[in-house]
N, C-alpha and C. Protein backbone atom coordinates (compact mmCIF):
# COMPACT_ATOMS: atom_id res chain seq x y z
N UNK A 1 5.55 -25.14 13.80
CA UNK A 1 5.42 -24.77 12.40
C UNK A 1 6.56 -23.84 11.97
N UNK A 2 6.80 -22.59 12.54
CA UNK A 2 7.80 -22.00 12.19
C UNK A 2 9.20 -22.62 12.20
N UNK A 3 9.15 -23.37 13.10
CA UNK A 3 10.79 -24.23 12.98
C UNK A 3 10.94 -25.48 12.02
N UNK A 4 9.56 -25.87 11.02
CA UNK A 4 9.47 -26.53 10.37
C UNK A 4 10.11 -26.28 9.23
N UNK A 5 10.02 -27.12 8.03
CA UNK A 5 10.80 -26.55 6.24
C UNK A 5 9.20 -26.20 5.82
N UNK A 6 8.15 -26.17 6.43
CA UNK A 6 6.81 -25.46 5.62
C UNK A 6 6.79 -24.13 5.86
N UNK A 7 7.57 -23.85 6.89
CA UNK A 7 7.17 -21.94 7.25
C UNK A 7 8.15 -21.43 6.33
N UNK A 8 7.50 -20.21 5.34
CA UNK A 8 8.01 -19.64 4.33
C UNK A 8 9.06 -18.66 4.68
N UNK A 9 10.61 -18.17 4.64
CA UNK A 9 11.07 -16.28 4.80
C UNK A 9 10.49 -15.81 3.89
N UNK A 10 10.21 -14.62 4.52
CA UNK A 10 10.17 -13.47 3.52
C UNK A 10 8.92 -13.79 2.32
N UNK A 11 7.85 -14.01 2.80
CA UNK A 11 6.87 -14.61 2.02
C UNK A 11 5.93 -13.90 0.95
N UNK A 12 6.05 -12.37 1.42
CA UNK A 12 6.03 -11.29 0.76
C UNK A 12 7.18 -10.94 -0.72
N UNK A 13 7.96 -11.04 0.11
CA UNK A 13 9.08 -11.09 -1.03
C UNK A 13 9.20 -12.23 -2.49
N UNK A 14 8.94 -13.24 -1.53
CA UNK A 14 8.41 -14.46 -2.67
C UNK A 14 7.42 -14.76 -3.37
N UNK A 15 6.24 -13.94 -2.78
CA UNK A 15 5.01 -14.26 -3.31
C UNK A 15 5.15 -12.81 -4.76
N UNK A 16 5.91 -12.01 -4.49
CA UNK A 16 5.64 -10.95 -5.37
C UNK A 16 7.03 -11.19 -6.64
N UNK A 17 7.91 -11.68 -6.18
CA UNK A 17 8.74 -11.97 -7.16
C UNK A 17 8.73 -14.04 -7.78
N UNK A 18 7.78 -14.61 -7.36
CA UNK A 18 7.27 -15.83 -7.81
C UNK A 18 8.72 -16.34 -7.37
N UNK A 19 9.37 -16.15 -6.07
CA UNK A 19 10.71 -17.20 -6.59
C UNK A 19 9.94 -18.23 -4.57
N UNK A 20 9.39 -19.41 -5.00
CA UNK A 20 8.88 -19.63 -3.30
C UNK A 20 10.07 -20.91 -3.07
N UNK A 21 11.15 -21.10 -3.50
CA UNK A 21 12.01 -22.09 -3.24
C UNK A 21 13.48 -21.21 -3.05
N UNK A 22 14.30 -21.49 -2.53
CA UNK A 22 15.54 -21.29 -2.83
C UNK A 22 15.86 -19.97 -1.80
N UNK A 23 16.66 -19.37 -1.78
CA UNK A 23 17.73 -18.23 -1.11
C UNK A 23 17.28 -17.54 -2.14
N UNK A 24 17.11 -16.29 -1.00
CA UNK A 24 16.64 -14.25 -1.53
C UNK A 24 17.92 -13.75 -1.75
N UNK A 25 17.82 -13.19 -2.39
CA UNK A 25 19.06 -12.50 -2.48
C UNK A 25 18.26 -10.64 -1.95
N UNK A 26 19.52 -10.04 -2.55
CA UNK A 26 19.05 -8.24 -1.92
C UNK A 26 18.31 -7.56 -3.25
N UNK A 27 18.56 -8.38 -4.64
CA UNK A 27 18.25 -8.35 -6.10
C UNK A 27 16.58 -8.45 -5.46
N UNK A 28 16.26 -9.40 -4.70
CA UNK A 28 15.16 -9.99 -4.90
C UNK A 28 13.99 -8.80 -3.86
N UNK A 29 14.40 -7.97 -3.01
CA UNK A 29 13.78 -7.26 -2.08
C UNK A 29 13.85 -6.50 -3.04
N UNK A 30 14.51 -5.82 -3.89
CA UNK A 30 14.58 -4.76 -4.63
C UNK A 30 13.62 -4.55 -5.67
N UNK A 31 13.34 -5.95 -6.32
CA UNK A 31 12.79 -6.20 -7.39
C UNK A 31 10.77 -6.03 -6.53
N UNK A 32 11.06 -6.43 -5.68
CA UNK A 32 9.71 -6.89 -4.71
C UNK A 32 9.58 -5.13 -4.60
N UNK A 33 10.43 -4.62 -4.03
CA UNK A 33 9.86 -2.66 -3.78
C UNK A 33 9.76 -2.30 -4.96
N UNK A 34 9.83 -2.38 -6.40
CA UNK A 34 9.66 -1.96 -7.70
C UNK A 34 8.39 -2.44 -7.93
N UNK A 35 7.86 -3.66 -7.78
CA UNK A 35 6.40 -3.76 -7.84
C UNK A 35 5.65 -3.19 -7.31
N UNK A 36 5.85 -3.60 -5.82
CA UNK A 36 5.09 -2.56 -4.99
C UNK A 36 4.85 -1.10 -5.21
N UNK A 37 5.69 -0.15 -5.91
CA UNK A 37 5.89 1.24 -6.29
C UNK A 37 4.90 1.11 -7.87
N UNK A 38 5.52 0.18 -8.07
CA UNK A 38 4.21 0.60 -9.88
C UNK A 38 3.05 0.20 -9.70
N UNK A 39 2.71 -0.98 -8.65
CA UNK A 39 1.35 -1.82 -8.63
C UNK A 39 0.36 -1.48 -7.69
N UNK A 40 0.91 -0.65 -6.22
CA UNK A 40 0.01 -0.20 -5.66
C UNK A 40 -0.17 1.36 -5.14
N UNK A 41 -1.13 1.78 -4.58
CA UNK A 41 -1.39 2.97 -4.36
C UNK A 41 -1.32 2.68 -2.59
N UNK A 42 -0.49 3.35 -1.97
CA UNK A 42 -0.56 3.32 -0.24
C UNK A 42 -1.34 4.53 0.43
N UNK A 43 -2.22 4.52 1.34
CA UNK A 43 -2.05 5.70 2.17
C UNK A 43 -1.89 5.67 3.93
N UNK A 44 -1.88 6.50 4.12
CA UNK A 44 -1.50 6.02 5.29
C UNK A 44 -2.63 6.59 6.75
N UNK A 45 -2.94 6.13 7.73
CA UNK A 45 -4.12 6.76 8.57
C UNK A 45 -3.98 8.01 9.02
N UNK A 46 -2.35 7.82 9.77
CA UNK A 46 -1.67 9.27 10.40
C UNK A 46 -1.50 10.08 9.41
N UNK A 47 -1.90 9.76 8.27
CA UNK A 47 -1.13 11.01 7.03
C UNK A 47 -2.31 11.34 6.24
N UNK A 48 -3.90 11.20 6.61
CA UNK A 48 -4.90 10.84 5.59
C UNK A 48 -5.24 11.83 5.45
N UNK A 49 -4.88 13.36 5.54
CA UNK A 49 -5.73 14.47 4.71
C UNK A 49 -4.33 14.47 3.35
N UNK A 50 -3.21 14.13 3.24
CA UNK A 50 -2.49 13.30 1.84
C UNK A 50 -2.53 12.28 1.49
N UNK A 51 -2.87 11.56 1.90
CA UNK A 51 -3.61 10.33 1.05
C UNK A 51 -4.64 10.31 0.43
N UNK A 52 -5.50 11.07 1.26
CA UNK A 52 -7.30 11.26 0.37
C UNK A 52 -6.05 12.68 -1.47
N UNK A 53 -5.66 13.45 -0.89
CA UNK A 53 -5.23 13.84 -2.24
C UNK A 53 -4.86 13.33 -3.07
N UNK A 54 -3.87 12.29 -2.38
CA UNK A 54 -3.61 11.28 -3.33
C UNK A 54 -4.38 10.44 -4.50
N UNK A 55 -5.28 9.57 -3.31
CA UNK A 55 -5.94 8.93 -4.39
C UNK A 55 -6.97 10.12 -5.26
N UNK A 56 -7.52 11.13 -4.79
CA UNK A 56 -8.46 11.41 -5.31
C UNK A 56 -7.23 12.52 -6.86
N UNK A 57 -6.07 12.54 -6.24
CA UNK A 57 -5.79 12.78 -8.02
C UNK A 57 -5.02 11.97 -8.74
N UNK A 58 -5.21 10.47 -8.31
CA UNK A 58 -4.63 9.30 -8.98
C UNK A 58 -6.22 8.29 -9.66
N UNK A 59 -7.41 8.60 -8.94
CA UNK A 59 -8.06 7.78 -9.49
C UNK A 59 -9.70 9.21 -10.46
N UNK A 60 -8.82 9.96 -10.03
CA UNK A 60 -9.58 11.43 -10.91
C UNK A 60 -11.15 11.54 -9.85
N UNK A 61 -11.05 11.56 -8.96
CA UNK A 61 -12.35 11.48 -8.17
C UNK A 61 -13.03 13.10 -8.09
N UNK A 62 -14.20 13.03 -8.87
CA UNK A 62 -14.80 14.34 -9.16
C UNK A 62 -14.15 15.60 -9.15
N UNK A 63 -14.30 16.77 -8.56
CA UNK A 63 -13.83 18.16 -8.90
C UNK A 63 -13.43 18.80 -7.51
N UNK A 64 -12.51 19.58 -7.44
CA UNK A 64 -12.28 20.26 -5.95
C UNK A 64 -12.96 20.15 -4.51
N UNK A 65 -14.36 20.46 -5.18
CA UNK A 65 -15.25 20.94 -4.37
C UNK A 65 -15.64 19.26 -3.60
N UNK A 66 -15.54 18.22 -4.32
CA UNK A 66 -15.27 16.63 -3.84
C UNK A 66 -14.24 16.32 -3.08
N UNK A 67 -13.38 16.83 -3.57
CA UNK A 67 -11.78 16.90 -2.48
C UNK A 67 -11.84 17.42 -1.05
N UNK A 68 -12.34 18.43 -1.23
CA UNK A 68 -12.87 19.39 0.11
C UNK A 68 -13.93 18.43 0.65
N UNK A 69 -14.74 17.69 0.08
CA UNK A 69 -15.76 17.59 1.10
C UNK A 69 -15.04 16.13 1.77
N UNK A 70 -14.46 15.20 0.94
CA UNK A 70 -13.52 14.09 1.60
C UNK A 70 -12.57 14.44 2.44
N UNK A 71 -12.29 15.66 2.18
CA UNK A 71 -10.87 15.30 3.56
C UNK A 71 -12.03 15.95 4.95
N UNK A 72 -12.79 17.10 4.70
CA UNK A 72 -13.57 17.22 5.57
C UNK A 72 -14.18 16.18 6.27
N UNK A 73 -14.64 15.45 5.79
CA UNK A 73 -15.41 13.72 6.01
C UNK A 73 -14.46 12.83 6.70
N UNK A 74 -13.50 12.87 6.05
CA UNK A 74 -12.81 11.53 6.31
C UNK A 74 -11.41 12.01 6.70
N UNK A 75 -10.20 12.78 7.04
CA UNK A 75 -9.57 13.15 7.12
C UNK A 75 -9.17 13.83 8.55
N UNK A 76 -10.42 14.91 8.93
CA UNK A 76 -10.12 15.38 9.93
C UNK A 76 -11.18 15.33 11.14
N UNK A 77 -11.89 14.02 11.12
CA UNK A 77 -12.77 13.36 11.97
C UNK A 77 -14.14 14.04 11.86
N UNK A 78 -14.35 14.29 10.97
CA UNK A 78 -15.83 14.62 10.32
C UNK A 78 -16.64 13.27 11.02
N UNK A 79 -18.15 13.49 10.40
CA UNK A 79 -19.18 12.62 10.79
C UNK A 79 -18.83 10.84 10.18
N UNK A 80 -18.09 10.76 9.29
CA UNK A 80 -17.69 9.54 8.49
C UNK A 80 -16.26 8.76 9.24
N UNK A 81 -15.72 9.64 9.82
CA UNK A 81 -14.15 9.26 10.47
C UNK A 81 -14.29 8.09 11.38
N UNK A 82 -14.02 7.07 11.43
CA UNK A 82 -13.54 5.87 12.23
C UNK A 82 -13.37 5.99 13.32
């Protein structure tokens, strides 16, 4: 399959800039990290007592005292931690 003409490059790149035929250019990765930057919110596992800040002051998630109890929870292996 991969050595076939059905296996896609860069399929990420194509799927976010709609181009699924033809040669990428460096225009086209560029254009693909500009979406990605306006369209999604990332966090990361190793980094999650800033990420929980993150989202919680990107999606307005209750008041301080909510902040504190999420990173407690989820952040620094509280009873909820994975």
């Amino acid at each position: 399959y991969v050595q076939s003409e059905f296996c896609e490059s860069n399929w990420m790149v194509r799927a976010l800039t709609n181009k699924m035929v033809g040669p990428l250019a460096s225009e086209d990765v560029m254009i693909a990290k500009e979406i990605l930057k306006r369209k999604c919110l990332i966090g990361l596992m190793d980094r999650m007592e800033e990420s929980i800040v993150r989202f919680h002051a990107y999606f307005g998630f209750g008041d301080a005292g909510d902040l504190d109890c999420a990173v407690r929870n989820y952040a620094n292996g509280g009873d909820l931690a994975n």
